[in-house]
PDB file of N, CA and C in Angstrom:
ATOM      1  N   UNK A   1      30.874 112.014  88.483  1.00  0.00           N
ATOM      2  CA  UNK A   1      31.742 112.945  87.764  1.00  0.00           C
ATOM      3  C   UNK A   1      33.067 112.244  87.445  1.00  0.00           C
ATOM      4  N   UNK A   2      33.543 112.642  86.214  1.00  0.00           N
ATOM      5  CA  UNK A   2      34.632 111.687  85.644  1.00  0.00           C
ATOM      6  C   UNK A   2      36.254 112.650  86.433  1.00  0.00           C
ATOM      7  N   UNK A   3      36.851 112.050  86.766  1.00  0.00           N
ATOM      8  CA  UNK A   3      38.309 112.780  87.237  1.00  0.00           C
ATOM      9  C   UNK A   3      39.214 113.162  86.514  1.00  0.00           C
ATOM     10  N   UNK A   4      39.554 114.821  86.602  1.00  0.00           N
ATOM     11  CA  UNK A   4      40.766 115.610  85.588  1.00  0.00           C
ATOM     12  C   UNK A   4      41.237 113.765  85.763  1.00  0.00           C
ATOM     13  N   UNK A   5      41.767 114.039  84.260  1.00  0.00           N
ATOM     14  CA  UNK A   5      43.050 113.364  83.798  1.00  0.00           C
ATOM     15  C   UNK A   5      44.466 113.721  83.547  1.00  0.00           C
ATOM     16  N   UNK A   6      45.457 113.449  83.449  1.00  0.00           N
ATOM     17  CA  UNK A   6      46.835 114.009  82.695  1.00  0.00           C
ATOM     18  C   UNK A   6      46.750 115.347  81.644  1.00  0.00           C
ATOM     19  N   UNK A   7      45.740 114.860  80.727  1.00  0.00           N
ATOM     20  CA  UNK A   7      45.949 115.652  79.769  1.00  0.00           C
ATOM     21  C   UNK A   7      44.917 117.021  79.601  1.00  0.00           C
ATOM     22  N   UNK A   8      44.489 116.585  80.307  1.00  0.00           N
ATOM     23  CA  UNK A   8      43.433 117.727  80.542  1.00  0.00           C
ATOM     24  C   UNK A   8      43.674 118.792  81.789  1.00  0.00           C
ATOM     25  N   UNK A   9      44.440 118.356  82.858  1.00  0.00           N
ATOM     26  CA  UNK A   9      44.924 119.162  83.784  1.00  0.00           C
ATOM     27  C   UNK A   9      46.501 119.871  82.814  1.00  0.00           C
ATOM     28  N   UNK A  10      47.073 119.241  82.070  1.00  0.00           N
ATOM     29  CA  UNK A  10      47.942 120.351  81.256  1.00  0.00           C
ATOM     30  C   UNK A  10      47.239 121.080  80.549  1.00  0.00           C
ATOM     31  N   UNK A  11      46.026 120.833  80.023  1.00  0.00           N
ATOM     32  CA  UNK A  11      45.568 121.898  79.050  1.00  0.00           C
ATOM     33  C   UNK A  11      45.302 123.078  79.935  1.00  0.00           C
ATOM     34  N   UNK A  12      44.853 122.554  80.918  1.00  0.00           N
ATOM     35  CA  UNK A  12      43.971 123.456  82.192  1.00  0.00           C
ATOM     36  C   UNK A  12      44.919 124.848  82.634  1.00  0.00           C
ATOM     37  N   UNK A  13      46.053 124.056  83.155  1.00  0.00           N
ATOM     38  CA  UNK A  13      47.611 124.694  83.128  1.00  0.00           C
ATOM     39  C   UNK A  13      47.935 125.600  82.203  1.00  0.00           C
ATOM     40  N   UNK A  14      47.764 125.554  80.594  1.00  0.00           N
ATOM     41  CA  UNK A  14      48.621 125.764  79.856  1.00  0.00           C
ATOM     42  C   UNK A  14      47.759 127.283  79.554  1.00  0.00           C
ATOM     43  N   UNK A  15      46.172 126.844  79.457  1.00  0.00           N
ATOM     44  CA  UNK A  15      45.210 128.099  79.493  1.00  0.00           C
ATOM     45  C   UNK A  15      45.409 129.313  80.755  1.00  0.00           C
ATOM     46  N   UNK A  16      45.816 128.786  81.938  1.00  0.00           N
ATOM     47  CA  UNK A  16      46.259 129.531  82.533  1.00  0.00           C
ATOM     48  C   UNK A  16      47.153 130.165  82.665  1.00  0.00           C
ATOM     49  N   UNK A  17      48.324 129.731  82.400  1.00  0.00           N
ATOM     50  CA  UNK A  17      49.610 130.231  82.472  1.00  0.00           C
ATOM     51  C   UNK A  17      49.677 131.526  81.202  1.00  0.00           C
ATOM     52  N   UNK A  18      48.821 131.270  80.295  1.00  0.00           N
ATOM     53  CA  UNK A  18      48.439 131.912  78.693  1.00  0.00           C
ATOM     54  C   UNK A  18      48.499 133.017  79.299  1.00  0.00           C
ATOM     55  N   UNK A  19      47.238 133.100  80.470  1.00  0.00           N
ATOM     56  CA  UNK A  19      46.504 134.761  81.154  1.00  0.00           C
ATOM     57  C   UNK A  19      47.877 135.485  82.230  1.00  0.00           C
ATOM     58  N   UNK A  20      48.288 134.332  83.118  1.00  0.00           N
ATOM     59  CA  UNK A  20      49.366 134.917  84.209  1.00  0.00           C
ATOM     60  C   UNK A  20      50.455 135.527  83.899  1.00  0.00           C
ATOM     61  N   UNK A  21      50.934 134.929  82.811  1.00  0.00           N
ATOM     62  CA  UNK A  21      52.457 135.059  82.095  1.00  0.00           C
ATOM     63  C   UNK A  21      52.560 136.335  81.706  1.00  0.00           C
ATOM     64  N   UNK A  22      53.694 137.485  81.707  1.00  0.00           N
ATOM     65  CA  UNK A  22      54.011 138.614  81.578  1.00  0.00           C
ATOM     66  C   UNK A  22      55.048 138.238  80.732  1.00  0.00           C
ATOM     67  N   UNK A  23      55.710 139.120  80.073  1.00  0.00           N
ATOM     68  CA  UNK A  23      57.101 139.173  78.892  1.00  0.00           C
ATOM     69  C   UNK A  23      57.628 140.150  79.833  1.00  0.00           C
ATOM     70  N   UNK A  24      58.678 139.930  80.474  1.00  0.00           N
ATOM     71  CA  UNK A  24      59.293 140.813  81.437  1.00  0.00           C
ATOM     72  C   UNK A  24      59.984 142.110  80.478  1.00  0.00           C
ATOM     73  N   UNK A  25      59.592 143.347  81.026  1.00  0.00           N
ATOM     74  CA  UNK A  25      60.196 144.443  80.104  1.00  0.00           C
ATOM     75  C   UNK A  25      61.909 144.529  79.770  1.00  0.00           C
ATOM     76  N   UNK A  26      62.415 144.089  80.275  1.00  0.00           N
ATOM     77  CA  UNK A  26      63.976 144.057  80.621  1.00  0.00           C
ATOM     78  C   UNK A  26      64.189 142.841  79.425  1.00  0.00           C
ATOM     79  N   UNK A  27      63.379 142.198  79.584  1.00  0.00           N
ATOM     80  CA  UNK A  27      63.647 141.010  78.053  1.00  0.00           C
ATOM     81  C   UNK A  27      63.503 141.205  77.025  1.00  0.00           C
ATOM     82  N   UNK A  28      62.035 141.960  77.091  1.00  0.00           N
ATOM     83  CA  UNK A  28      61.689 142.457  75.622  1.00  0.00           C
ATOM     84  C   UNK A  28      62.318 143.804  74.795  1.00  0.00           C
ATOM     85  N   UNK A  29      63.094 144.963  75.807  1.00  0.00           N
ATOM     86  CA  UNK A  29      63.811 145.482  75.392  1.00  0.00           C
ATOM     87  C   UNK A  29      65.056 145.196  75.139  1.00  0.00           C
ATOM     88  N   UNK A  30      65.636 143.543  75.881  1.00  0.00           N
ATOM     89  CA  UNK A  30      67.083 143.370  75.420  1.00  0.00           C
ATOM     90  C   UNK A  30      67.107 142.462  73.799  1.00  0.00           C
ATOM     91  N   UNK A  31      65.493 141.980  73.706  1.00  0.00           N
ATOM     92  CA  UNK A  31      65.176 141.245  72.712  1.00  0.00           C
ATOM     93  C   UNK A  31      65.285 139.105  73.023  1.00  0.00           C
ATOM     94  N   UNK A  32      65.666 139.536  74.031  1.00  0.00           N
ATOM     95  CA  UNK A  32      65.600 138.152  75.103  1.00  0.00           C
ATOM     96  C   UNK A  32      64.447 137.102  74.372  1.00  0.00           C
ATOM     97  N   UNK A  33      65.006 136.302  73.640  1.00  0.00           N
ATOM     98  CA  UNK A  33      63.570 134.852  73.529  1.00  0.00           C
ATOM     99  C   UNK A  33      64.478 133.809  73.913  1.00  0.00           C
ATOM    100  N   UNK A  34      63.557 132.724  74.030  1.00  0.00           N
ATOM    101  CA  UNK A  34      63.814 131.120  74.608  1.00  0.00           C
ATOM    102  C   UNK A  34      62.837 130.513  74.570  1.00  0.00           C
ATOM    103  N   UNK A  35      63.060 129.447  75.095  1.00  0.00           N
ATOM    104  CA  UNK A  35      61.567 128.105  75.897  1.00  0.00           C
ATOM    105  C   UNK A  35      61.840 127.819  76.998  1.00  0.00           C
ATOM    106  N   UNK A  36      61.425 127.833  77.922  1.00  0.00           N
ATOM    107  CA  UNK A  36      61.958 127.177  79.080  1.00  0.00           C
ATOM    108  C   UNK A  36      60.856 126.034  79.515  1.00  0.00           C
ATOM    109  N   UNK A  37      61.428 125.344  79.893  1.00  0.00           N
ATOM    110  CA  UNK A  37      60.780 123.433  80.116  1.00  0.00           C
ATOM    111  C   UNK A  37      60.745 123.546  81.663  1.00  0.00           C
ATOM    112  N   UNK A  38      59.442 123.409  82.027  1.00  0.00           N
ATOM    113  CA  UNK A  38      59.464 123.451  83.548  1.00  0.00           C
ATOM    114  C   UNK A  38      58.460 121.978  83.761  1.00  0.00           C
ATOM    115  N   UNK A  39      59.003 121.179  84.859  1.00  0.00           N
ATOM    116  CA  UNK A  39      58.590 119.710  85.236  1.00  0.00           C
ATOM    117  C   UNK A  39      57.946 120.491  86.603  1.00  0.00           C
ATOM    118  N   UNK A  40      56.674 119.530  87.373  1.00  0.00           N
ATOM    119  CA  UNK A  40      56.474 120.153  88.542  1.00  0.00           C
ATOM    120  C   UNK A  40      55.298 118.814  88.970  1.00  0.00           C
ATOM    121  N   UNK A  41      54.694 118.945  89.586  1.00  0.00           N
ATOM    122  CA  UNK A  41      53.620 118.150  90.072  1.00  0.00           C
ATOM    123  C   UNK A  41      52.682 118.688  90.651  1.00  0.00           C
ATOM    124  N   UNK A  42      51.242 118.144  90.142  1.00  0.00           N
ATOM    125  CA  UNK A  42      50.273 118.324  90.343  1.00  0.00           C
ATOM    126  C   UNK A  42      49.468 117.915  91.738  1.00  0.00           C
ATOM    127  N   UNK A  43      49.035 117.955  92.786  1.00  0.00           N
ATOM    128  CA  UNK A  43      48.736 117.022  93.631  1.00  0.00           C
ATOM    129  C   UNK A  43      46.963 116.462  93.200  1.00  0.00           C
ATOM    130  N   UNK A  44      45.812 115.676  93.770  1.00  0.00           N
ATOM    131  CA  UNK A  44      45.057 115.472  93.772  1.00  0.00           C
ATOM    132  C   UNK A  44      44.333 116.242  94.304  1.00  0.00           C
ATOM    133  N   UNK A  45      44.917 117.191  94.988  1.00  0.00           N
ATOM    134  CA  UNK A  45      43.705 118.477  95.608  1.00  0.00           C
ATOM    135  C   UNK A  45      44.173 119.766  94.743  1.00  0.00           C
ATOM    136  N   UNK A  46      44.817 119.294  93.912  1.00  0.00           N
ATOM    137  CA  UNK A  46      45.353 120.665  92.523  1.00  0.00           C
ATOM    138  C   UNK A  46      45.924 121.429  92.979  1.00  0.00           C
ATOM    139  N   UNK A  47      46.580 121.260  93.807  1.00  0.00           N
ATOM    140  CA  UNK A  47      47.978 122.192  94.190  1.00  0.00           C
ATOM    141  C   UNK A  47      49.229 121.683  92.979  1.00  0.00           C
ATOM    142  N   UNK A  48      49.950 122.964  92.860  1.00  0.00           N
ATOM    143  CA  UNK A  48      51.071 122.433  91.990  1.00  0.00           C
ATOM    144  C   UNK A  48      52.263 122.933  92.484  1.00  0.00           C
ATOM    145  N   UNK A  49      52.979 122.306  93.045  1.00  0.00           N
ATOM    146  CA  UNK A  49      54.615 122.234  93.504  1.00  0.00           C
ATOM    147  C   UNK A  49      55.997 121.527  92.860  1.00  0.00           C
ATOM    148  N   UNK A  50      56.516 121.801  93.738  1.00  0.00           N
ATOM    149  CA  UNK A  50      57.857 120.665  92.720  1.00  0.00           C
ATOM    150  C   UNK A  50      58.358 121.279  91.795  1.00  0.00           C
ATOM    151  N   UNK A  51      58.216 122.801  91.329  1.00  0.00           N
ATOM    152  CA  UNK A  51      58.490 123.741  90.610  1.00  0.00           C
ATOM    153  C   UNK A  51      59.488 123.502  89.619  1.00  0.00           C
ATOM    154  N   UNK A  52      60.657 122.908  88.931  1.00  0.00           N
ATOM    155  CA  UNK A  52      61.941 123.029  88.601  1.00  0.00           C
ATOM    156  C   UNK A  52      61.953 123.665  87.331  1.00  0.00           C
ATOM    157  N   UNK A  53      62.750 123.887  87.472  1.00  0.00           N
ATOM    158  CA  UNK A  53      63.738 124.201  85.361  1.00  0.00           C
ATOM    159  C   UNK A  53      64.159 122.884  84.968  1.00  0.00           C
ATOM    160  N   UNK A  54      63.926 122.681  84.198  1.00  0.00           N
ATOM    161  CA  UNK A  54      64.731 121.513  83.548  1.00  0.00           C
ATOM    162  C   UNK A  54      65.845 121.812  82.232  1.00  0.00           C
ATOM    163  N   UNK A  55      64.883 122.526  81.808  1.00  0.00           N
ATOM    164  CA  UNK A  55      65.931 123.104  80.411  1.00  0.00           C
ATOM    165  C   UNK A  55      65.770 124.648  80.244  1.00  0.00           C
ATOM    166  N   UNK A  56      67.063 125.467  80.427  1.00  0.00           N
ATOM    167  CA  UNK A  56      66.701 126.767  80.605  1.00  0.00           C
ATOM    168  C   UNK A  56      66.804 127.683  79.361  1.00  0.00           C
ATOM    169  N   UNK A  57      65.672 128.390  79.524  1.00  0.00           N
ATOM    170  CA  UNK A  57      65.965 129.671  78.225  1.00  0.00           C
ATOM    171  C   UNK A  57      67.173 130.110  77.631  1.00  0.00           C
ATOM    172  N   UNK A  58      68.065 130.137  78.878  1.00  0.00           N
ATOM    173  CA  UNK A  58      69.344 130.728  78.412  1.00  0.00           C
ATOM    174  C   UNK A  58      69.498 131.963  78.855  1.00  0.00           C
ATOM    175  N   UNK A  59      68.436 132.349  79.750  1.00  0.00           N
ATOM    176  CA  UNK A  59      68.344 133.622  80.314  1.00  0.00           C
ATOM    177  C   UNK A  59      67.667 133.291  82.108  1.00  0.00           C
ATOM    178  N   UNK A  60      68.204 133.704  82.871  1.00  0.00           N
ATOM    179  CA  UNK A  60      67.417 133.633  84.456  1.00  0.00           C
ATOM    180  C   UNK A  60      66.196 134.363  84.378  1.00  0.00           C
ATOM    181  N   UNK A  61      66.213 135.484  83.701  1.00  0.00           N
ATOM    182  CA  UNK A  61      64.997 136.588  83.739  1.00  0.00           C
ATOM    183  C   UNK A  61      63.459 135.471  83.205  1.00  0.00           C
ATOM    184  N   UNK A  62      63.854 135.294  82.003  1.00  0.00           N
ATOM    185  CA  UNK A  62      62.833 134.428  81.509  1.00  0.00           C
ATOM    186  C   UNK A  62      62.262 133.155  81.962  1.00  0.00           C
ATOM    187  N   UNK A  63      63.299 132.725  82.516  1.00  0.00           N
ATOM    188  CA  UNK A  63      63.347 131.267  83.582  1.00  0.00           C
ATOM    189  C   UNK A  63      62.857 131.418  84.858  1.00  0.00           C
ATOM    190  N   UNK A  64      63.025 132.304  85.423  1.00  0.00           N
ATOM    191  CA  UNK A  64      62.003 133.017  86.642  1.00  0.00           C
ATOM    192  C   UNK A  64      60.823 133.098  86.850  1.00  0.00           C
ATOM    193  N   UNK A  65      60.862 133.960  85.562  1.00  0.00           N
ATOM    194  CA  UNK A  65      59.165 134.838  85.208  1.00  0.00           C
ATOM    195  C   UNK A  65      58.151 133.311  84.652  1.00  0.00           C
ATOM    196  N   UNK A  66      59.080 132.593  84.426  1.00  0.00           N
ATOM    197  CA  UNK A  66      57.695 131.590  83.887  1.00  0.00           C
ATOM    198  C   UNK A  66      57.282 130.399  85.043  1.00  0.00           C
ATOM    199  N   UNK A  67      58.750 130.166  86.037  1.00  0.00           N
ATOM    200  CA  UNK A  67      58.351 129.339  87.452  1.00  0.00           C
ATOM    201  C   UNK A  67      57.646 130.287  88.186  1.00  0.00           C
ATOM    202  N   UNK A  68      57.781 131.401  87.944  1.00  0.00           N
ATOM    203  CA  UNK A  68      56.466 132.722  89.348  1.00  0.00           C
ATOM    204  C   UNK A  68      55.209 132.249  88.747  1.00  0.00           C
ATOM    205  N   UNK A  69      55.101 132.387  87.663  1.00  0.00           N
ATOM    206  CA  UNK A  69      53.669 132.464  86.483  1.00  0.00           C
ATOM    207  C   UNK A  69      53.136 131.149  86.851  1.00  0.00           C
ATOM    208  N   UNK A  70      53.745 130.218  87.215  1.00  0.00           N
ATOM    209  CA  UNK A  70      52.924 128.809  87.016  1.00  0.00           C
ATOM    210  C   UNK A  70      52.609 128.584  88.606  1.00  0.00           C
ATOM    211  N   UNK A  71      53.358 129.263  89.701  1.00  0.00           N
ATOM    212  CA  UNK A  71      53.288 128.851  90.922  1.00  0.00           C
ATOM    213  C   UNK A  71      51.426 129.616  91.235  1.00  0.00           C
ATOM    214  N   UNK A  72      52.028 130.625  90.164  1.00  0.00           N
ATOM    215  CA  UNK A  72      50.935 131.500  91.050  1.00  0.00           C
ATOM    216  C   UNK A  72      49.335 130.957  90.432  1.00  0.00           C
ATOM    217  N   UNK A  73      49.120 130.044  89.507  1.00  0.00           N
ATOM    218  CA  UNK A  73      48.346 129.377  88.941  1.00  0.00           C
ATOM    219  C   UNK A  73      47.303 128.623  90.408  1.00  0.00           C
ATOM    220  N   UNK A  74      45.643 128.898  90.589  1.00  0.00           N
ATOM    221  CA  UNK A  74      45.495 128.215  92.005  1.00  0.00           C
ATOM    222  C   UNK A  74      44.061 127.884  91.376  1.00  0.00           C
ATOM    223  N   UNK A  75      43.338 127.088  92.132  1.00  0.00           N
ATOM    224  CA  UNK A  75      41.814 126.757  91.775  1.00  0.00           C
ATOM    225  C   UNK A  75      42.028 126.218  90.334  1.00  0.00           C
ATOM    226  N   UNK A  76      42.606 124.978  89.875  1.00  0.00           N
ATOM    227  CA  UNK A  76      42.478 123.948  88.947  1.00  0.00           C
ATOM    228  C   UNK A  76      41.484 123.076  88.884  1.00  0.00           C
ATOM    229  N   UNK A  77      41.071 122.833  90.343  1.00  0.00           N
ATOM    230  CA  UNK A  77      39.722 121.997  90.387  1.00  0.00           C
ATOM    231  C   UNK A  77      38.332 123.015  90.901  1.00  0.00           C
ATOM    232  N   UNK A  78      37.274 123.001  90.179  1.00  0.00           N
ATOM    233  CA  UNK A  78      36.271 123.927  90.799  1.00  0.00           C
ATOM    234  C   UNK A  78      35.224 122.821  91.188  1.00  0.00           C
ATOM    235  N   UNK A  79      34.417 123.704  92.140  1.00  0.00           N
ATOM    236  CA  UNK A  79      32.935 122.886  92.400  1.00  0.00           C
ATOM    237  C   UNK A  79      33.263 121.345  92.680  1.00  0.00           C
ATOM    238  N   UNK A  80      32.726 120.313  92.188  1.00  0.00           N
ATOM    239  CA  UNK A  80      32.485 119.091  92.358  1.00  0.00           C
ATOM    240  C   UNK A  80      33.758 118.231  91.617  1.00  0.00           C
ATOM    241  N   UNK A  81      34.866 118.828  90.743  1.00  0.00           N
ATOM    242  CA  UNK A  81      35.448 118.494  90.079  1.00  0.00           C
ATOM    243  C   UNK A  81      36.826 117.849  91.111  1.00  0.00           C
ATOM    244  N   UNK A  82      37.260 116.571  90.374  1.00  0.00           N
ATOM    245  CA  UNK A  82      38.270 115.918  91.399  1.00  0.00           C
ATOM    246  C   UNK A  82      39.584 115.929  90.051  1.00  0.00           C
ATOM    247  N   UNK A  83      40.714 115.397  91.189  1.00  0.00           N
ATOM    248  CA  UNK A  83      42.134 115.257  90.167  1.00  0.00           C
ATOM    249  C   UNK A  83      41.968 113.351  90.327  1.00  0.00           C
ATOM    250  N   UNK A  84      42.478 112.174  89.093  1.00  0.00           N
ATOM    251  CA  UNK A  84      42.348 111.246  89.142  1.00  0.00           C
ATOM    252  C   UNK A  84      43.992 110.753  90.947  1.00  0.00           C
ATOM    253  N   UNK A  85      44.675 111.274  90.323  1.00  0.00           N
ATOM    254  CA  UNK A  85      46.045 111.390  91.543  1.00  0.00           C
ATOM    255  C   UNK A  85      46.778 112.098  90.893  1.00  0.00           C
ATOM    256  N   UNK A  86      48.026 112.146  91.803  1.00  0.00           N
ATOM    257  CA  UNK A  86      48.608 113.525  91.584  1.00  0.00           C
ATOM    258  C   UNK A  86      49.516 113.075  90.355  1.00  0.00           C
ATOM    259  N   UNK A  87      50.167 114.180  89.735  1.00  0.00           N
ATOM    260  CA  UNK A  87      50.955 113.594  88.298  1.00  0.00           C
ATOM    261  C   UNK A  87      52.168 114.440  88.447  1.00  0.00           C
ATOM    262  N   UNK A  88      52.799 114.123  87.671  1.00  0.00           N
ATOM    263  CA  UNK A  88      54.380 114.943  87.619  1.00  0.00           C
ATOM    264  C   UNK A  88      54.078 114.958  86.022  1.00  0.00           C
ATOM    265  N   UNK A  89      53.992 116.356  85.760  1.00  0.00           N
ATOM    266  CA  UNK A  89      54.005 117.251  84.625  1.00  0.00           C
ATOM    267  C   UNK A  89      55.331 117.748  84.190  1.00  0.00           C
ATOM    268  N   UNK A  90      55.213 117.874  82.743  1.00  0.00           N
ATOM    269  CA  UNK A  90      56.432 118.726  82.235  1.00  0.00           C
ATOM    270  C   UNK A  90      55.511 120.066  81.061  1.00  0.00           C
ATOM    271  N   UNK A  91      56.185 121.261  80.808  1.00  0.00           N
ATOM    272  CA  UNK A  91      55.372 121.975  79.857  1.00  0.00           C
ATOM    273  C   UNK A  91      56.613 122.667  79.481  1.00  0.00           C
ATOM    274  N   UNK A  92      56.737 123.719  77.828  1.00  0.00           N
ATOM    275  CA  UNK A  92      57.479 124.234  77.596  1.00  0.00           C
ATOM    276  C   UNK A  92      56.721 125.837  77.407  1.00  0.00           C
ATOM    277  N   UNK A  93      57.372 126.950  78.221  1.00  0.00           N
ATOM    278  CA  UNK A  93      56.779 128.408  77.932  1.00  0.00           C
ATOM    279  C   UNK A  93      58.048 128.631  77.168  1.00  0.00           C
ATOM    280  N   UNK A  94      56.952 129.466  75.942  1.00  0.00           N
ATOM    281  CA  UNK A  94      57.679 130.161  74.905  1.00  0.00           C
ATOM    282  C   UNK A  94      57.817 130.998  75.077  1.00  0.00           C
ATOM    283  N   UNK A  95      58.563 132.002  75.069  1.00  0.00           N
ATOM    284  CA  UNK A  95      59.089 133.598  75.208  1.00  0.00           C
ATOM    285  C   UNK A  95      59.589 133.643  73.598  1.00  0.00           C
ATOM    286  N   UNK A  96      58.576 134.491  72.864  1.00  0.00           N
ATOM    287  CA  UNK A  96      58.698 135.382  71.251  1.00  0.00           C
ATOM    288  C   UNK A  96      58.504 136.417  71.446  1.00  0.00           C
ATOM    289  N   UNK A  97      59.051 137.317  70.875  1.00  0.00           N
ATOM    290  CA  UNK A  97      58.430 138.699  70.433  1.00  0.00           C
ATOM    291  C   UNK A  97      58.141 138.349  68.839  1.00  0.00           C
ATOM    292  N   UNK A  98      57.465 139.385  68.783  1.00  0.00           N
ATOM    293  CA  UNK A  98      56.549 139.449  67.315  1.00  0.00           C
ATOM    294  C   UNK A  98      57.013 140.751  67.100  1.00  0.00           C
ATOM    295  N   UNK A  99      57.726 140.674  65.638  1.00  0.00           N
ATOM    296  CA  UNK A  99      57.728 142.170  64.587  1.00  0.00           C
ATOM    297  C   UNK A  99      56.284 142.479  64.453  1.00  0.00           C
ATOM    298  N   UNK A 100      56.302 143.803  64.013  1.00  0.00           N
ATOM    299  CA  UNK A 100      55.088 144.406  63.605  1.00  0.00           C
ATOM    300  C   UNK A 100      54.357 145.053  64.195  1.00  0.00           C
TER     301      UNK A 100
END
């Protein structure tokens, strides 16, 4: 079996975080958007720690809600599947609302 790579354990991440991630109500009624850039690390047994902000929304609410969302992310590797070693990741969550 070939070992997650870099780019495939962010995709892995990014599909997840898609499902976990909430738009906190307090944001979406103040009209609150941003990106927030979160760096963290992956280990080889797919734990992910090392949590940080790097570049913030501009809001704590939104900057919160997206380090809870990614912590709570678990089982990256299933069955027989391995990590190549551990990596230090960066990703950006978007916070939009959509008219309409």
């Amino acid at each position: 079996m070939t070992p997650l790579n870099r780019d495939e354990l962010l995709q892995r991440i990014q599909r997840r975080l898609a499902l976990l991630r909430d738009y906190p109500p307090l944001a979406r009624r103040r009209g609150w958007e941003g990106d927030v850039h979160l760096t963290f690390r992956v280990t080889e047994h797919g734990a992910i720690n090392a949590v940080r902000v790097a570049l913030s929304s501009g809001f704590k609410l939104l900057d919160d809600n997206a380090v809870y969302a990614l912590k709570q992310i678990r089982d990256l590797v299933a069955g027989e599947e391995i990590i190549d070693q551990s990596h230090d990741l960066s990703l950006a969550v978007r916070y939009r609302l959509i008219d309409g």
